[in-house]
N, C-alpha and C. Protein backbone atom coordinates (compact mmCIF):
# COMPACT_ATOMS: atom_id res chain seq x y z
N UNK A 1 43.16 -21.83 25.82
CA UNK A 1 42.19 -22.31 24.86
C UNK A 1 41.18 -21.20 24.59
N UNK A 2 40.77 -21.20 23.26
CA UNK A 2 39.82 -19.90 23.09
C UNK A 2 38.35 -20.69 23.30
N UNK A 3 37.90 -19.38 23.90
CA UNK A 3 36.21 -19.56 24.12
C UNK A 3 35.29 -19.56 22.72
N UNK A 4 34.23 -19.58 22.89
CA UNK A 4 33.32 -19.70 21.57
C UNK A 4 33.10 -18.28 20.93
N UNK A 5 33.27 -17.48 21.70
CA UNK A 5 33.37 -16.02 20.92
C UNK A 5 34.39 -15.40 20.55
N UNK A 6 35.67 -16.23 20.73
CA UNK A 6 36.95 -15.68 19.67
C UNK A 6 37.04 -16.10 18.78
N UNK A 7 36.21 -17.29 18.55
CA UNK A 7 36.10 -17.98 17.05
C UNK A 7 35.75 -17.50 15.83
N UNK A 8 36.40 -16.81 15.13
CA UNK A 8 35.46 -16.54 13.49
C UNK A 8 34.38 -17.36 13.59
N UNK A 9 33.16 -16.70 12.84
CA UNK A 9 32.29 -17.56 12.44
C UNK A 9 32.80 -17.69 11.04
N UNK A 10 31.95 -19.01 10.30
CA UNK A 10 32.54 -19.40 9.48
C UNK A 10 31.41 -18.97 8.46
N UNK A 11 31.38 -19.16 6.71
CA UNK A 11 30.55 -18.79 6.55
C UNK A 11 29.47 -19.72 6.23
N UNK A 12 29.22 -21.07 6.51
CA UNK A 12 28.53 -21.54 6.85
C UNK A 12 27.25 -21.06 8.15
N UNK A 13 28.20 -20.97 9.40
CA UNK A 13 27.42 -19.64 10.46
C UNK A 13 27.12 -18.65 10.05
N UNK A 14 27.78 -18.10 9.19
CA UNK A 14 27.07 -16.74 8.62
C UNK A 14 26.00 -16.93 7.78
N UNK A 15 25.75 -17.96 7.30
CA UNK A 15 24.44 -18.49 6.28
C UNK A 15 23.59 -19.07 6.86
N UNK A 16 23.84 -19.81 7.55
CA UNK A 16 22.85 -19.84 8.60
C UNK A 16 21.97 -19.02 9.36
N UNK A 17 22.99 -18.03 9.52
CA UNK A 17 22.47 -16.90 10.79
C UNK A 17 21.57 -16.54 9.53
N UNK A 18 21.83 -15.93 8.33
CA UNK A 18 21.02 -15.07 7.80
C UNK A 18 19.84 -15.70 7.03
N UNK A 19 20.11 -16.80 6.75
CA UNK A 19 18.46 -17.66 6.72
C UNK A 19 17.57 -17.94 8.11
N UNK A 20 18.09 -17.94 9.29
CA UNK A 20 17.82 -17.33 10.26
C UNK A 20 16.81 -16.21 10.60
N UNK A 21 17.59 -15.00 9.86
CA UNK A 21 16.48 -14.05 10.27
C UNK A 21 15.98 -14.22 9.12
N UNK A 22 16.03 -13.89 8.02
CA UNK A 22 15.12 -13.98 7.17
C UNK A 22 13.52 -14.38 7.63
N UNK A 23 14.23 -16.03 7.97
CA UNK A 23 13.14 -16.87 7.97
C UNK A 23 12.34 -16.11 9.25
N UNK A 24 12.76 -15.49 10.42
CA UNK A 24 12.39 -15.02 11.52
C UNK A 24 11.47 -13.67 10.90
N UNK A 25 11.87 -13.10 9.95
CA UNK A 25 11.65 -11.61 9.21
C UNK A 25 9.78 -12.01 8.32
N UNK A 26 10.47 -13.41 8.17
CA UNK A 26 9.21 -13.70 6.83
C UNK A 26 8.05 -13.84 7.90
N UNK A 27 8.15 -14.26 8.99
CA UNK A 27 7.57 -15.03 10.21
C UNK A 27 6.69 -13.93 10.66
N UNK A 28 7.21 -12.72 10.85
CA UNK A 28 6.64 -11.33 11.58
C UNK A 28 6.01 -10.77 10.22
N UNK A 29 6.12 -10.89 8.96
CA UNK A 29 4.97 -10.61 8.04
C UNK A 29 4.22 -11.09 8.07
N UNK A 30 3.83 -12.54 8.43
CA UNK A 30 2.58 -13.11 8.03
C UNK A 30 1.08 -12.53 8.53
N UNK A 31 0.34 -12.19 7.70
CA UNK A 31 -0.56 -11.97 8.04
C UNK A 31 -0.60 -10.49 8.16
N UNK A 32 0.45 -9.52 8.38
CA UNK A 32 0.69 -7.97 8.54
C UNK A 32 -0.48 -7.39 8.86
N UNK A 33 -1.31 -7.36 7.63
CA UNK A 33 -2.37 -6.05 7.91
C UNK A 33 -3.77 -6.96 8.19
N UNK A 34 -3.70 -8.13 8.24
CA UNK A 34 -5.05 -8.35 8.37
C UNK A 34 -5.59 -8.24 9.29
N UNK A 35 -5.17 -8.90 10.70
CA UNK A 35 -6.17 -8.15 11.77
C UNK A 35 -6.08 -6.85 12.16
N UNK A 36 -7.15 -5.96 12.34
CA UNK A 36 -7.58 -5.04 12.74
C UNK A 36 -6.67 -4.30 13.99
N UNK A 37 -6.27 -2.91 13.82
CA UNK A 37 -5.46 -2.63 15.19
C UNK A 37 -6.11 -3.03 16.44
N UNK A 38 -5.00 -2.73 17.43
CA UNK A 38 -5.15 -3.72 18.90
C UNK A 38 -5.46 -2.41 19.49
N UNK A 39 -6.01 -2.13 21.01
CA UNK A 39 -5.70 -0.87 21.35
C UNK A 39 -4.50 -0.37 21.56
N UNK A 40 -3.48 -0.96 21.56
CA UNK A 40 -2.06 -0.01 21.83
C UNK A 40 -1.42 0.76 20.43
N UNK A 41 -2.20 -0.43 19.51
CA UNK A 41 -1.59 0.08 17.92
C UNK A 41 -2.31 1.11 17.71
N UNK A 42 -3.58 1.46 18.44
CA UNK A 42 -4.56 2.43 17.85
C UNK A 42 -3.86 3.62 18.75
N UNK A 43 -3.11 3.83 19.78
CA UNK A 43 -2.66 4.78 20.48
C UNK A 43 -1.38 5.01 19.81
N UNK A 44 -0.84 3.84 19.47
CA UNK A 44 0.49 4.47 18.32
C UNK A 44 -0.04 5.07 17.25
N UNK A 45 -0.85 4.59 16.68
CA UNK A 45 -1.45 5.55 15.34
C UNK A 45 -1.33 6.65 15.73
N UNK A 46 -2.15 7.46 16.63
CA UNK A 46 -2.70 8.56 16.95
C UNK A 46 -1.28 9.19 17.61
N UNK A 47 -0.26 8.89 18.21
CA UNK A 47 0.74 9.67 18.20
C UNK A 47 1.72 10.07 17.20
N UNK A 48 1.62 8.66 16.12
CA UNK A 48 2.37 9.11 14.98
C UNK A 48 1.61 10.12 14.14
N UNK A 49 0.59 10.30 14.19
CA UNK A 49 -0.25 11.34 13.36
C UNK A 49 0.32 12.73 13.90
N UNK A 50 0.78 12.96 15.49
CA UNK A 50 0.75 14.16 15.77
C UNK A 50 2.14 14.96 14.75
N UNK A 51 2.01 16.04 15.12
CA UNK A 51 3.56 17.16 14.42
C UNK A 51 4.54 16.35 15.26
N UNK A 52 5.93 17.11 15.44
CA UNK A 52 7.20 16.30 15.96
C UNK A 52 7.11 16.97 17.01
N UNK A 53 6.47 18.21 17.18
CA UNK A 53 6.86 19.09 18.39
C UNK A 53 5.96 18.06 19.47
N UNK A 54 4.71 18.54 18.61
CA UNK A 54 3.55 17.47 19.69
C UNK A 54 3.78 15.89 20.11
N UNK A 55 4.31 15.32 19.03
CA UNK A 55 5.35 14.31 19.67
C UNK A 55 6.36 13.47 20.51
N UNK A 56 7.04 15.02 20.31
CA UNK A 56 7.55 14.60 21.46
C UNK A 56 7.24 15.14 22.89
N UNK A 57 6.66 16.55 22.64
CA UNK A 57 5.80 16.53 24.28
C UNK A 57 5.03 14.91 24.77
N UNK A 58 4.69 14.52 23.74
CA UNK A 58 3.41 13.30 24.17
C UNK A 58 4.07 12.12 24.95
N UNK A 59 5.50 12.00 23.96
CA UNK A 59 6.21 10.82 24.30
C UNK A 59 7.36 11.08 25.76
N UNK A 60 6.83 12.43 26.07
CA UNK A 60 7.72 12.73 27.67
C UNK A 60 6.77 12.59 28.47
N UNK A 61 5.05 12.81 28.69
CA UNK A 61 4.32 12.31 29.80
C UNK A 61 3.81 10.92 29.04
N UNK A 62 4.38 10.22 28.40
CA UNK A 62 4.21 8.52 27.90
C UNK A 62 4.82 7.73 29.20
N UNK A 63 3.95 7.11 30.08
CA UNK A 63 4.36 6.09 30.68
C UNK A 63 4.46 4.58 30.25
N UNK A 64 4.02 4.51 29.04
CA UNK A 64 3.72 2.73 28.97
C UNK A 64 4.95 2.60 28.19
N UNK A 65 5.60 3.36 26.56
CA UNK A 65 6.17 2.81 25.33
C UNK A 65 7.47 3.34 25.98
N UNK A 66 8.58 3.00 25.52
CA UNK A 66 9.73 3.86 25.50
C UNK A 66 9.73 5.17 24.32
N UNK A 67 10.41 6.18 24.69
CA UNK A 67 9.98 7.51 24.33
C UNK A 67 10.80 6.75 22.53
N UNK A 68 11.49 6.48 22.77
CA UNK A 68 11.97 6.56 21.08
C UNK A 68 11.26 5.14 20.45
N UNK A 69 10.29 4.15 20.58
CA UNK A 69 9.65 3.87 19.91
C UNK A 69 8.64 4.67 18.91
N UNK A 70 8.43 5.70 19.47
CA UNK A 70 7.16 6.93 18.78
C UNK A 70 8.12 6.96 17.71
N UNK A 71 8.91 7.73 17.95
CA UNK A 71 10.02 8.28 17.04
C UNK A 71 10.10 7.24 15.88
N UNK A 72 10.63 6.11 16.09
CA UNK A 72 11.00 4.98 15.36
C UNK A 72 10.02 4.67 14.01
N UNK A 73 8.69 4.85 14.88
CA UNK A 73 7.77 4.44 13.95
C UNK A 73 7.34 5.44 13.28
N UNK A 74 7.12 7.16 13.60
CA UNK A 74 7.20 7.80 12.74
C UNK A 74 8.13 7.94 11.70
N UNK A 75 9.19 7.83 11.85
CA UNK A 75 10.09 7.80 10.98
C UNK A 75 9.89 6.69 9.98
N UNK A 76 10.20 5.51 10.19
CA UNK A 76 9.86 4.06 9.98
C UNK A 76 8.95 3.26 9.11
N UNK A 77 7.61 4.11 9.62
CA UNK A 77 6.54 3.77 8.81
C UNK A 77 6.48 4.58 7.79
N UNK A 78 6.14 3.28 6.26
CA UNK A 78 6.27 3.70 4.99
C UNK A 78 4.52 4.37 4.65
N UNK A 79 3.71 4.58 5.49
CA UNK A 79 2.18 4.74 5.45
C UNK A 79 1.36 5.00 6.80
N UNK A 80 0.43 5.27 6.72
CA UNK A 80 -0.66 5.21 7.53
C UNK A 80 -2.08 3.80 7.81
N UNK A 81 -1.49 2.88 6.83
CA UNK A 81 -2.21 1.25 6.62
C UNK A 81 -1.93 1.06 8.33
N UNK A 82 -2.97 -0.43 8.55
CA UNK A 82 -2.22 -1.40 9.33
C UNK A 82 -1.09 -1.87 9.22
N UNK A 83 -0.99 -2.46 8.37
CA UNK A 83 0.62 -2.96 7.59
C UNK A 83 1.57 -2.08 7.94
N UNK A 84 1.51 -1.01 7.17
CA UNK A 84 2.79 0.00 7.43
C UNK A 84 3.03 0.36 8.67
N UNK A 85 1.68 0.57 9.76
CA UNK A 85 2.17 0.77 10.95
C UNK A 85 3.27 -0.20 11.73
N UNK A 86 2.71 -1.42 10.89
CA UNK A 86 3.26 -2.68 11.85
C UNK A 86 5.15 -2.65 11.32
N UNK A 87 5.52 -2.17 10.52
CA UNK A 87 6.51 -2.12 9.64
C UNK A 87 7.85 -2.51 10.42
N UNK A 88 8.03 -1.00 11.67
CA UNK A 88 8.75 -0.84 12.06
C UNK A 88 9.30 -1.93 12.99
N UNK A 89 7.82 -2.63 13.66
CA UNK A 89 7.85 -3.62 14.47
C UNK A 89 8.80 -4.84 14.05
N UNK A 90 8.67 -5.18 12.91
CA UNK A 90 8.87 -6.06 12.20
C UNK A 90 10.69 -5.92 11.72
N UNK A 91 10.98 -4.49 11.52
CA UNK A 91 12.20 -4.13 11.75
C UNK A 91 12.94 -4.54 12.71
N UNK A 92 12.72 -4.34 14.22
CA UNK A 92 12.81 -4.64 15.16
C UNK A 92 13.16 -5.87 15.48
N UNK A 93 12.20 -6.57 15.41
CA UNK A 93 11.53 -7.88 15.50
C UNK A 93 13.36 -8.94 14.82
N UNK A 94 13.34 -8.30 13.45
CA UNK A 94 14.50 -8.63 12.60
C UNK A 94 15.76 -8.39 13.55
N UNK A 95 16.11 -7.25 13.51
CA UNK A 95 17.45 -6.91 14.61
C UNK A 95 17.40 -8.05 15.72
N UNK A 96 16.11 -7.75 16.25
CA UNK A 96 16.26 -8.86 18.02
C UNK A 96 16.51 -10.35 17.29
N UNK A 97 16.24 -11.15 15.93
CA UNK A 97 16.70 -12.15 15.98
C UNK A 97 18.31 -12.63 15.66
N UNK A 98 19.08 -11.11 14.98
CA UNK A 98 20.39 -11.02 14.70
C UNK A 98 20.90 -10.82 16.17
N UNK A 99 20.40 -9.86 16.96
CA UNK A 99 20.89 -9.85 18.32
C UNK A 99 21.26 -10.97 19.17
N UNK A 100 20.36 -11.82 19.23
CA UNK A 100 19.93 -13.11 19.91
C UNK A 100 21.00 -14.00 19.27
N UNK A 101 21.14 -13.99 18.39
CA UNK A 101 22.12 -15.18 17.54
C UNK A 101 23.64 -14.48 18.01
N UNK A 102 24.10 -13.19 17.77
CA UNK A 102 25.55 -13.27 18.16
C UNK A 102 25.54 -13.24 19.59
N UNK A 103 24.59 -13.44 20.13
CA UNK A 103 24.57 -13.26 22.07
C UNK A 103 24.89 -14.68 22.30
N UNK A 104 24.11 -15.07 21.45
CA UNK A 104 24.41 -16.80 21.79
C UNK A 104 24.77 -17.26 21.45
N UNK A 105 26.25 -16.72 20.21
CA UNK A 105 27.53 -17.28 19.73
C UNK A 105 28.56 -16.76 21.08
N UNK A 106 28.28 -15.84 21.28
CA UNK A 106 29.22 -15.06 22.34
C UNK A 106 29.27 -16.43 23.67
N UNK A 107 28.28 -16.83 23.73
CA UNK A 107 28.00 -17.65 25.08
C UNK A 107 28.48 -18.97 24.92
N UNK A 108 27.97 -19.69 23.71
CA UNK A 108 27.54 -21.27 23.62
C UNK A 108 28.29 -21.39 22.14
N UNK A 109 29.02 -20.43 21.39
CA UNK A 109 29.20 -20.97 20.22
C UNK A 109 28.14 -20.83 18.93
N UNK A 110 28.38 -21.90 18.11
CA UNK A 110 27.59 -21.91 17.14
C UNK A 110 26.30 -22.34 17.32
N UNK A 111 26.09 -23.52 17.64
CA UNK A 111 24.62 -24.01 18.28
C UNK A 111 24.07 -23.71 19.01
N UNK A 112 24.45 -22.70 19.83
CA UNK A 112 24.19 -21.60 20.64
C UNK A 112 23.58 -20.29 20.28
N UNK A 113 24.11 -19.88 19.31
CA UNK A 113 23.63 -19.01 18.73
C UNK A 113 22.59 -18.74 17.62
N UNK A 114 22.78 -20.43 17.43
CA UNK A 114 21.39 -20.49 16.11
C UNK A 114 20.37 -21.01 16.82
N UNK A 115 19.96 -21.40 17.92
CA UNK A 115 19.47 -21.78 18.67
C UNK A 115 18.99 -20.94 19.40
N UNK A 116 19.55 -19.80 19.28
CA UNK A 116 18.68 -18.26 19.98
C UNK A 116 18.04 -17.77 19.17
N UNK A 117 18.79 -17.84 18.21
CA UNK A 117 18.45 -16.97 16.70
C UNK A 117 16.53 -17.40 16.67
N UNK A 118 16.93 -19.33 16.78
CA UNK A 118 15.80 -19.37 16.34
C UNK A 118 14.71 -19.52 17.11
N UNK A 119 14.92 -19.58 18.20
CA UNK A 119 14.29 -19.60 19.71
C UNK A 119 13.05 -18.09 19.67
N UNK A 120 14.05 -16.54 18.91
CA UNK A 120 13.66 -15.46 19.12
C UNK A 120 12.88 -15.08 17.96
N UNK A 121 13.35 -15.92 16.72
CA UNK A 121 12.29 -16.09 15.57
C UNK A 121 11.19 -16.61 15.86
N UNK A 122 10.82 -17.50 16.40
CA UNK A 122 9.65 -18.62 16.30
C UNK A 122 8.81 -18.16 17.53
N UNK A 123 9.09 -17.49 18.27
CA UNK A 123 8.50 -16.97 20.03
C UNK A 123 7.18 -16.25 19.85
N UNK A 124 6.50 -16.83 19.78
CA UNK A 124 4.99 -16.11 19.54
C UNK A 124 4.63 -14.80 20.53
N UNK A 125 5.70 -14.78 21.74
CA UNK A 125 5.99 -12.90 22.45
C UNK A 125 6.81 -12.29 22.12
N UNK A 126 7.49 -12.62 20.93
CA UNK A 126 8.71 -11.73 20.60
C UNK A 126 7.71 -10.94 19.07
């Protein structure tokens, strides 16, 4: 008997999934630039400002971020706004709710997987 992850999804699951993130995508805009940076956003600012060389020296004695978040968001970000900083996040943010959904088709199937999907959309720590 096949498990829940040899199953085609159908495209019903596939429409789902992608109103899914969407809706997970629209979720991590709200509000973008209005509050004021946090202190960690104000330490990302200030590394994305540096050159690439200085960069990446910075992001090899970086203990807190992973070294290719810097990267990400220099690249990533369409500006120097709040908003734009937050951009990449929000990129992210998108992927981890597509992630979450085929992890939890892989596991549980369909209701399984939209059920992560939307678990990782709606998570006020994600």
């Amino acid at each position: 008997m096949a498990g829940p992850g040899t199953l085609r999804p159908d495209r019903t699951f596939l429409g789902l999934a992608l109103a899914t993130i969407l809706a997970g995508t629209a979720l991590a805009m709200v509000r973008l630039g209005e509050p004021s940076l946090w202190l960690d956003e104000s330490y990302t600012w200030w590394f994305t400002r540096l050159s690439w060389g200085d960069l990446l020296e910075a992001t090899r004695i970086d203990a807190v971020n992973p070294p290719l978040f810097y990267l990400h968001v220099k690249l990533f970000a369409p500006g120097s706004s709040e908003a734009a900083l937050r951009i990449p996040s929000v990129m992210a943010h998108a992927a981890g709710v597509g992630l979450a959904i085929a992890l939890g088709w892989l596991v549980a199937g369909r209701v399984g997987g939209l059920t992560a999907g939307v678990v990782w959309a709606t998570h006020p720590l994600t």
